[in-house]
C-alpha atoms as a PDB file:
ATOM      1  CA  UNK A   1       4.760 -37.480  -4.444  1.00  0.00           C
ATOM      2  CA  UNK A   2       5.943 -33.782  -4.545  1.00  0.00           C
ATOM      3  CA  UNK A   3       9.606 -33.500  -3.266  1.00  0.00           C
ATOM      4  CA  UNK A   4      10.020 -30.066  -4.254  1.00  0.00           C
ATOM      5  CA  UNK A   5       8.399 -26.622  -5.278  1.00  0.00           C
ATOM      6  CA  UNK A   6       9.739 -23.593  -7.552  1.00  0.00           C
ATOM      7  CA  UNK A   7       7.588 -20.829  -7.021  1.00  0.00           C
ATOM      8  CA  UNK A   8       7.444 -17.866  -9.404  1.00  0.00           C
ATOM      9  CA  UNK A   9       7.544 -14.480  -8.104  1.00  0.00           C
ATOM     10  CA  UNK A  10       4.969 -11.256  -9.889  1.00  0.00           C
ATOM     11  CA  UNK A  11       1.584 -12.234  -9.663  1.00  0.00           C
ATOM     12  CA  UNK A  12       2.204 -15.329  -7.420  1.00  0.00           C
ATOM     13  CA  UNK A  13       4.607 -14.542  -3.976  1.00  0.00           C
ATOM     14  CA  UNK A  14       4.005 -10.869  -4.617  1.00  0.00           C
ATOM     15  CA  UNK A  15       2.023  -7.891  -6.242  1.00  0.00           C
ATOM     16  CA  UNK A  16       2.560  -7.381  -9.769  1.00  0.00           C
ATOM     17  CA  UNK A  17       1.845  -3.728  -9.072  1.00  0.00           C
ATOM     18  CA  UNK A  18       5.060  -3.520  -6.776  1.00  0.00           C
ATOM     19  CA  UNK A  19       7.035  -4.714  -9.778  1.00  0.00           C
ATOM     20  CA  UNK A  20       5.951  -2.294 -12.460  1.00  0.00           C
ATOM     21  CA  UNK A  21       5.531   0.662 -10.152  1.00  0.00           C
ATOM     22  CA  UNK A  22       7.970   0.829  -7.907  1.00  0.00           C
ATOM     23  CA  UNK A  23      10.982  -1.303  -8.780  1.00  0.00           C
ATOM     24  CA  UNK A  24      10.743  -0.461 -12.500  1.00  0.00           C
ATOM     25  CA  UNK A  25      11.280   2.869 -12.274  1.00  0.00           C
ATOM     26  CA  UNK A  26      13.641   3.033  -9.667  1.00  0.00           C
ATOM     27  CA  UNK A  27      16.186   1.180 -12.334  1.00  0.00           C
ATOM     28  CA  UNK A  28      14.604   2.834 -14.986  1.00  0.00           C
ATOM     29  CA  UNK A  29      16.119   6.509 -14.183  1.00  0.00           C
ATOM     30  CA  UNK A  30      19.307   5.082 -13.034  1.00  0.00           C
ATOM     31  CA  UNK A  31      20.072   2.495 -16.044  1.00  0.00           C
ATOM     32  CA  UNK A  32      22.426   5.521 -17.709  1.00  0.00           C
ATOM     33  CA  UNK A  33      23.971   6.461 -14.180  1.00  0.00           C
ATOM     34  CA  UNK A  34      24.419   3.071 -13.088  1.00  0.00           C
ATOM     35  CA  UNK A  35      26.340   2.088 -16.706  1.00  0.00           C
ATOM     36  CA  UNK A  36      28.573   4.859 -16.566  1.00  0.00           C
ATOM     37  CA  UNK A  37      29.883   4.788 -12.728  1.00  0.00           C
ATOM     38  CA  UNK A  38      29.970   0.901 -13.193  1.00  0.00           C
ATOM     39  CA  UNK A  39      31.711   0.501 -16.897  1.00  0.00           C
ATOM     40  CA  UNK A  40      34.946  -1.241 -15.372  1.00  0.00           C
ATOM     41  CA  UNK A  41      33.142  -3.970 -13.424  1.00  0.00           C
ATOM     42  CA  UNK A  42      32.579  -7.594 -15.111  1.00  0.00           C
ATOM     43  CA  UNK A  43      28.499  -7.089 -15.334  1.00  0.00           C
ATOM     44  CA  UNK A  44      28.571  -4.251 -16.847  1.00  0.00           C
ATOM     45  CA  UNK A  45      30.923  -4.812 -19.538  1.00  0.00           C
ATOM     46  CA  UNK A  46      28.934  -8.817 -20.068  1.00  0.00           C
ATOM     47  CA  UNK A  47      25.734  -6.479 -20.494  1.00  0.00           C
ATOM     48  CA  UNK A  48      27.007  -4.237 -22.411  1.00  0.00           C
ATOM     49  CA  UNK A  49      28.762  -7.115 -25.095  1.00  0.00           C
ATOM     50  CA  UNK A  50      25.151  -7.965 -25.084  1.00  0.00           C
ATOM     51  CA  UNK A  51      23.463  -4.819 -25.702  1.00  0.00           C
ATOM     52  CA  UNK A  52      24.000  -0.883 -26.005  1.00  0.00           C
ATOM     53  CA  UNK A  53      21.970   1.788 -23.357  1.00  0.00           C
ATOM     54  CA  UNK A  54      19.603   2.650 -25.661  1.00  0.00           C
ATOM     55  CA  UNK A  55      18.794  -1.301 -26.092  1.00  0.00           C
ATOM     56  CA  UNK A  56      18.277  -1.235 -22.294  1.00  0.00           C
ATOM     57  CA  UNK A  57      16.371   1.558 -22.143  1.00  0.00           C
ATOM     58  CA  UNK A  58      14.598   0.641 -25.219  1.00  0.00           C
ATOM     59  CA  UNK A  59      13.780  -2.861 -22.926  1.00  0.00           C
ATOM     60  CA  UNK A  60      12.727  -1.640 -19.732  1.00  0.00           C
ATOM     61  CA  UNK A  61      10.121   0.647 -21.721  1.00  0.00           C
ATOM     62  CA  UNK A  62       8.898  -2.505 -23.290  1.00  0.00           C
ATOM     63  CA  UNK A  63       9.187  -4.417 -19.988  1.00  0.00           C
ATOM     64  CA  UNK A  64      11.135  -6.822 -22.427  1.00  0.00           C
ATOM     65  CA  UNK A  65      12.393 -10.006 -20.424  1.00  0.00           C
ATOM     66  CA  UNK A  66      15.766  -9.896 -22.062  1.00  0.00           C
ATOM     67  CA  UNK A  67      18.778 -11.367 -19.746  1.00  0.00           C
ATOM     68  CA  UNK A  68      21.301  -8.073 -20.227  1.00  0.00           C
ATOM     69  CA  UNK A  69      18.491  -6.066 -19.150  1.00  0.00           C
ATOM     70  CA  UNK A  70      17.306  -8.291 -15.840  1.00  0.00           C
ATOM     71  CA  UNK A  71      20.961  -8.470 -14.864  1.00  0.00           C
ATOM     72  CA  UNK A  72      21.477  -4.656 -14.657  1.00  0.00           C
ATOM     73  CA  UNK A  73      17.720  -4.422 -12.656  1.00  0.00           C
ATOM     74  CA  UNK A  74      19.167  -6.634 -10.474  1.00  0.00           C
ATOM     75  CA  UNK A  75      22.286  -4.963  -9.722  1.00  0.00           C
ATOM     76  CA  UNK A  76      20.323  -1.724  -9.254  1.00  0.00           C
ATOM     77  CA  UNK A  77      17.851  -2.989  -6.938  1.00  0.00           C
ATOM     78  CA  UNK A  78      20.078  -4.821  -5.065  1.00  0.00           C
ATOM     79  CA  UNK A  79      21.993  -1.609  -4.330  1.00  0.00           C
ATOM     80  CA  UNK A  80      18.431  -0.084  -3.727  1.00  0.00           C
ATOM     81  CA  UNK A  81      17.352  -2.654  -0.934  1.00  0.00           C
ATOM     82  CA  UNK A  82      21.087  -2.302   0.738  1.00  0.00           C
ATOM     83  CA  UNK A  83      20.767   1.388   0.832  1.00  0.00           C
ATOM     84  CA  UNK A  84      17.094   1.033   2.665  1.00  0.00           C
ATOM     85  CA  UNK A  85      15.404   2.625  -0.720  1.00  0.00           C
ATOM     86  CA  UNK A  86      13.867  -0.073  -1.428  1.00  0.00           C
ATOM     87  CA  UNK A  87      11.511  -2.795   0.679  1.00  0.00           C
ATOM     88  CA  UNK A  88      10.156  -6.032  -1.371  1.00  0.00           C
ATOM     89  CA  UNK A  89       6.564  -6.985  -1.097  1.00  0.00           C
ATOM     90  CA  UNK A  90       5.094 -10.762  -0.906  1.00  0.00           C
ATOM     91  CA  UNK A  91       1.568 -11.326   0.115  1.00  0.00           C
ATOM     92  CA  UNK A  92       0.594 -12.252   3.019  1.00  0.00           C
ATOM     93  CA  UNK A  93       0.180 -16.289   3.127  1.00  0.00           C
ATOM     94  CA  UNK A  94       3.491 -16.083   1.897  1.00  0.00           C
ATOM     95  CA  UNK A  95       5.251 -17.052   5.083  1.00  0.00           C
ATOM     96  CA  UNK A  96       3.157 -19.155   6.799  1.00  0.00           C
ATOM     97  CA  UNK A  97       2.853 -21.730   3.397  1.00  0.00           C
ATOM     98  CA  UNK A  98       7.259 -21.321   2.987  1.00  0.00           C
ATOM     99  CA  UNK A  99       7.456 -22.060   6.393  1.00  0.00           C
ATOM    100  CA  UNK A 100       4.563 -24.937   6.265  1.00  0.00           C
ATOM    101  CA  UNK A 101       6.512 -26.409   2.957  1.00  0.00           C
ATOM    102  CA  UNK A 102       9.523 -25.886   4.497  1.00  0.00           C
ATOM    103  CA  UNK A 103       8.583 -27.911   7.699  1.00  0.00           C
ATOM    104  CA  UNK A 104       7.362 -31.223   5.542  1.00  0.00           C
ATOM    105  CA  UNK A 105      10.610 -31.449   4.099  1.00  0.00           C
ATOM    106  CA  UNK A 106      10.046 -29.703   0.772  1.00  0.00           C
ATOM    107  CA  UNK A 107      12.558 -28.428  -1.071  1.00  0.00           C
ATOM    108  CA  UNK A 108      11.769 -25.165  -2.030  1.00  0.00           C
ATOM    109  CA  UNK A 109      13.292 -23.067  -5.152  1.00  0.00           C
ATOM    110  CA  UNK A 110      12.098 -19.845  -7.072  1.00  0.00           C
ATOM    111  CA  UNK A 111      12.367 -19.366 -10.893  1.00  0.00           C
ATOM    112  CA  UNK A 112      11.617 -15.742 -12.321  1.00  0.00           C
ATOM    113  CA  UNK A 113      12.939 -13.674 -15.039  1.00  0.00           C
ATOM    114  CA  UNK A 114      14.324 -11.096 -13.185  1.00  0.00           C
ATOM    115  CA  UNK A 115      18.031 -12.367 -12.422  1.00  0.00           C
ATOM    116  CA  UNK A 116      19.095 -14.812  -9.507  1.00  0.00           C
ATOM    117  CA  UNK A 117      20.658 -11.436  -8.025  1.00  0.00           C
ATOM    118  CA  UNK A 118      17.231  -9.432  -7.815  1.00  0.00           C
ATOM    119  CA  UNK A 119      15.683 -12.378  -6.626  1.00  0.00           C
ATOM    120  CA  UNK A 120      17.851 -13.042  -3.438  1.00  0.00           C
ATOM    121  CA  UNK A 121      17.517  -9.209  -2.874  1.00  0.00           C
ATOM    122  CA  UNK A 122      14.003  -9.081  -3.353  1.00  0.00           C
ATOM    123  CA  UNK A 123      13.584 -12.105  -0.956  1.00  0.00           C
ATOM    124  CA  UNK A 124      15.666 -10.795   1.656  1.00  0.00           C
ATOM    125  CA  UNK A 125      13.918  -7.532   2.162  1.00  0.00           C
ATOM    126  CA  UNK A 126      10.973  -8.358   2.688  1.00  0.00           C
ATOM    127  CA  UNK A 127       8.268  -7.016   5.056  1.00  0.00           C
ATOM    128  CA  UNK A 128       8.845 -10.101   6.540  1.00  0.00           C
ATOM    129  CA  UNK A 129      12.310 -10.225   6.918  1.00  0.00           C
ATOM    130  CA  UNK A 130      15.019 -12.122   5.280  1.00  0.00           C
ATOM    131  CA  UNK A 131      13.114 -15.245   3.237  1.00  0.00           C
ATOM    132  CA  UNK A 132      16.264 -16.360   1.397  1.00  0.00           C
ATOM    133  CA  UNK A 133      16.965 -19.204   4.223  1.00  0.00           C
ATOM    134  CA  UNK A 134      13.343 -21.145   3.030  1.00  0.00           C
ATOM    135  CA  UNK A 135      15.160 -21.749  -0.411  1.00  0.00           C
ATOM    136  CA  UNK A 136      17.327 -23.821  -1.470  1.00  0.00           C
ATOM    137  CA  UNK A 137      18.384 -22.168  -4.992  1.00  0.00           C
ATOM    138  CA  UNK A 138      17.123 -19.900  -7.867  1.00  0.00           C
ATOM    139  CA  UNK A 139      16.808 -19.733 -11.338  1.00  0.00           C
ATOM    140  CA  UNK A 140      16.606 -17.141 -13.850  1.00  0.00           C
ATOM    141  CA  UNK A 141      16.808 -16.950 -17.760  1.00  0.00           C
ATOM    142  CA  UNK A 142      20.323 -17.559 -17.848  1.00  0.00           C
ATOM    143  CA  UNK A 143      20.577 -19.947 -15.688  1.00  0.00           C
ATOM    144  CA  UNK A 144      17.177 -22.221 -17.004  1.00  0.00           C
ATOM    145  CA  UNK A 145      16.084 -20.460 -19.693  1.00  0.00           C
ATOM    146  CA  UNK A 146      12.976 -18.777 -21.152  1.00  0.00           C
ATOM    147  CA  UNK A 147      10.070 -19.720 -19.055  1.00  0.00           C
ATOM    148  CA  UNK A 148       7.668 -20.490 -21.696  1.00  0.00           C
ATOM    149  CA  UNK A 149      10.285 -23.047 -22.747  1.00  0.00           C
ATOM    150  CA  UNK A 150       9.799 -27.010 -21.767  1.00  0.00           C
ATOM    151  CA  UNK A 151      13.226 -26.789 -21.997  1.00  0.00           C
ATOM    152  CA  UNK A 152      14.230 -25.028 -19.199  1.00  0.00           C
ATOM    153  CA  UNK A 153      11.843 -27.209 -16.742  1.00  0.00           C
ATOM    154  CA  UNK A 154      13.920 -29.869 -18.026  1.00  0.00           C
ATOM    155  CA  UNK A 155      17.037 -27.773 -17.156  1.00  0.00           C
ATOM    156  CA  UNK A 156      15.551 -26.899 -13.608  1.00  0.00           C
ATOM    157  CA  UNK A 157      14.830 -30.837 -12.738  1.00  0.00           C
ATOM    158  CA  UNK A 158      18.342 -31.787 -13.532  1.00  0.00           C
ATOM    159  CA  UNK A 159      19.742 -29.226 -11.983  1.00  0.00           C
ATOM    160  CA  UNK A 160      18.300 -30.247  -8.674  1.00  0.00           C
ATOM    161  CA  UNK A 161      18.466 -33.842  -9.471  1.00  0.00           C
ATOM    162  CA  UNK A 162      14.990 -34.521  -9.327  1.00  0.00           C
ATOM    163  CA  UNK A 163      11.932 -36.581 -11.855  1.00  0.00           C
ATOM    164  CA  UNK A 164      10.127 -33.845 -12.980  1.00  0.00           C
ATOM    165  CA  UNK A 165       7.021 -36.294 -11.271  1.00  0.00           C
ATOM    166  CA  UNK A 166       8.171 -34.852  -7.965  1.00  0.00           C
ATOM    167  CA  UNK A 167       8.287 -31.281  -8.810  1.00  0.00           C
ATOM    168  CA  UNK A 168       5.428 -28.887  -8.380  1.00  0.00           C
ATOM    169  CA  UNK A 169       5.652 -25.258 -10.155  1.00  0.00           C
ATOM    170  CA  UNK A 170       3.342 -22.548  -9.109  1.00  0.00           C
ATOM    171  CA  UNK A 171       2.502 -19.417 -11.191  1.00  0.00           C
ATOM    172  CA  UNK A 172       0.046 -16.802 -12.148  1.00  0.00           C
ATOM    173  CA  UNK A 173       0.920 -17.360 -15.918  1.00  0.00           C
ATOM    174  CA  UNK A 174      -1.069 -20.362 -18.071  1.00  0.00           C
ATOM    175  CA  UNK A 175       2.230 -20.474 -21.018  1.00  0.00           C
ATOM    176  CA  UNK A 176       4.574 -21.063 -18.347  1.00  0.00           C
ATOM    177  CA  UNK A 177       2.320 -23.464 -15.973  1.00  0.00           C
ATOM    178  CA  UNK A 178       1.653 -25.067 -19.627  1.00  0.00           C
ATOM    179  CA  UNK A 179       5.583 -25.228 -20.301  1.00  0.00           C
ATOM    180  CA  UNK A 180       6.090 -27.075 -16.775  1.00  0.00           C
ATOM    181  CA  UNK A 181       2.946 -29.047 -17.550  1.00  0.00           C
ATOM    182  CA  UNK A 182       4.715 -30.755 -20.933  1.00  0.00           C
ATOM    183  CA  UNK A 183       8.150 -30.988 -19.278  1.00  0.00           C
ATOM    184  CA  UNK A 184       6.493 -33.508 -17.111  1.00  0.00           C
ATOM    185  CA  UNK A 185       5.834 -31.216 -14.069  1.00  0.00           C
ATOM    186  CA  UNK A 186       3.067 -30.536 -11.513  1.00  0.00           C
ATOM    187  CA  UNK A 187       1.479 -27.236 -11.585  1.00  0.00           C
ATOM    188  CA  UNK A 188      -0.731 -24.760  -9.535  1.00  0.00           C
ATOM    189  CA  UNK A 189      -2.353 -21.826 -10.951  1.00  0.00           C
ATOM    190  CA  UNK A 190      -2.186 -18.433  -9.070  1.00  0.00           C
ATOM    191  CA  UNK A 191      -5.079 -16.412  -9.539  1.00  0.00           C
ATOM    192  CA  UNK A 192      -4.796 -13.707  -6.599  1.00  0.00           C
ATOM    193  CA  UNK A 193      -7.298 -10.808  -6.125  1.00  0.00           C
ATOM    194  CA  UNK A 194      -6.305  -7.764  -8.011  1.00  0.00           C
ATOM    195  CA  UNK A 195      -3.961  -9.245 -10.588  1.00  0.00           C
ATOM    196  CA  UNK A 196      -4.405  -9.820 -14.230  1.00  0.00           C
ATOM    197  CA  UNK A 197      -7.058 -11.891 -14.986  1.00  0.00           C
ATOM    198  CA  UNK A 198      -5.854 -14.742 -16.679  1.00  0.00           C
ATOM    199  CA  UNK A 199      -7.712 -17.922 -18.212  1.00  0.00           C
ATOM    200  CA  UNK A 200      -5.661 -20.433 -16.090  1.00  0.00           C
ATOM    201  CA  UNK A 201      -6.893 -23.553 -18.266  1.00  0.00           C
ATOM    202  CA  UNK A 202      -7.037 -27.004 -16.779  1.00  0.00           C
ATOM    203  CA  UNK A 203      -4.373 -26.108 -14.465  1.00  0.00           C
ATOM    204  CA  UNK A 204      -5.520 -26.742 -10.299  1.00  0.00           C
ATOM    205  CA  UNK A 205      -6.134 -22.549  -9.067  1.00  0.00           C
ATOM    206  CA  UNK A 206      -5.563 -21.221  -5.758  1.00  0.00           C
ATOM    207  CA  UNK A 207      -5.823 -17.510  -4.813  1.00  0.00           C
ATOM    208  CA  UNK A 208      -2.872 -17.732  -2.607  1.00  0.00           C
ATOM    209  CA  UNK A 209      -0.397 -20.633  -1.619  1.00  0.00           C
ATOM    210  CA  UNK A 210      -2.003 -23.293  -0.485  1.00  0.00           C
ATOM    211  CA  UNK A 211      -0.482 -25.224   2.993  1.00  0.00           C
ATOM    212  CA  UNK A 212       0.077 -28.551   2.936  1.00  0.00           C
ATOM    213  CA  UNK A 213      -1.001 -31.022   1.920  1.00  0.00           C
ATOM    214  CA  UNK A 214      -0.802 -30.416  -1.616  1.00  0.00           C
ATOM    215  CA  UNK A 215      -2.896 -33.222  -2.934  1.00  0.00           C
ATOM    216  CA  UNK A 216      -1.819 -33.504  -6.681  1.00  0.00           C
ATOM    217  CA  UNK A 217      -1.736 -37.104  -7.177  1.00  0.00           C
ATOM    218  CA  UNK A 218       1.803 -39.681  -6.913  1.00  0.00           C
END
């Protein structure tokens, strides 16, 4: 039985495109700025023991998933979405299958490489409105770990105190789906119209979030 679901975010809640086109840049051109006004505060100077500007700009040209990097994003967009700059994007069946999963008494999570921070901004800026209420934490790489790693499903289940038989992870990507798979996991392939196509393996495929029930086996 599934108790809960982590959902990932590009390619599954919402529109790759949005990602790379809009958010992306808008940190991109402000990564220098945002350093230099920001040096005293604890984020900056943990990102910047990590890694030097040119390393972050070197990253977000690479679209490298590298925590230093996704922590400064997330600052930046967070003070984008505040300052009504920025608006989020999730697709539309979104909502209704939160709210379904929600009602049944799932537990719902999301795990993504951009930081905990960006998510909960991202979520609650919506053209929807405020999400964040549906879930009951996040995870990023810092917190679980690479997400092509077992290892950080394993992280994520104890974490929330659950078997990894009653969690159910849905993404657009086969390595992670296959990562979730061998930690023991459930797993739903997203393969929405307009994204990447991507062979999705033996993995069950929707092309948006299915409402319940979720038949996946006990």
């Amino acid at each position: 039985m599934i108790s809960a679901v982590v959902l990932d975010i590009e390619g599954t809640t919402s529109s790759t495109g949005h990602v790379h086109d809009v958010l992306f840049p808008y940190a991109r051109t402000r990564i220098e700025s945002w350093v230099t006004a920001h040096r005293d505060t604890s984020l900056v100077r943990e990102v910047l023991r990590e890694a030097s500007v040119p390393q972050l700009l070197e990253w977000a040209d690479s679209d490298t998933k590298a925590a230093p990097l996704k922590a400064l994003q997330g600052a930046i967009w967070q003070h984008g979405f505040a300052a009504g700059e920025l608006t989020s994007h999730v697709y539309p069946d979104v909502l209704p299958a939160l709210r379904s999963w929600s009602q049944s008494g799932l537990r719902l999570y999301v795990y993504s490489s951009g930081s905990v921070q960006a998510q909960l901004a991202w979520f609650g800026h919506t053209p929807d409105g405020d999400l964040t209420p549906f879930f009951a934490g996040h995870f990023d790489l810092d917190t679980a770990g690479p997400k092509r790693d077992p290892r950080s499903y394993q992280r994520i289940a104890a974490a929330i105190a659950m078997p990894p038989a009653q969690l159910l992870f849905v993404s657009d990507e086969p390595t992670e789906l296959d990562a979730a798979r061998s930690a023991g996991w459930h797993t739903i392939g997203v393969a929405r119209p307009g994204e990447p196509v991507k062979d999705l393996g033996s993995h069950p495929v929707f092309d948006d979030l299915p409402v319940l029930p979720i038949e996946l086996g006990s």
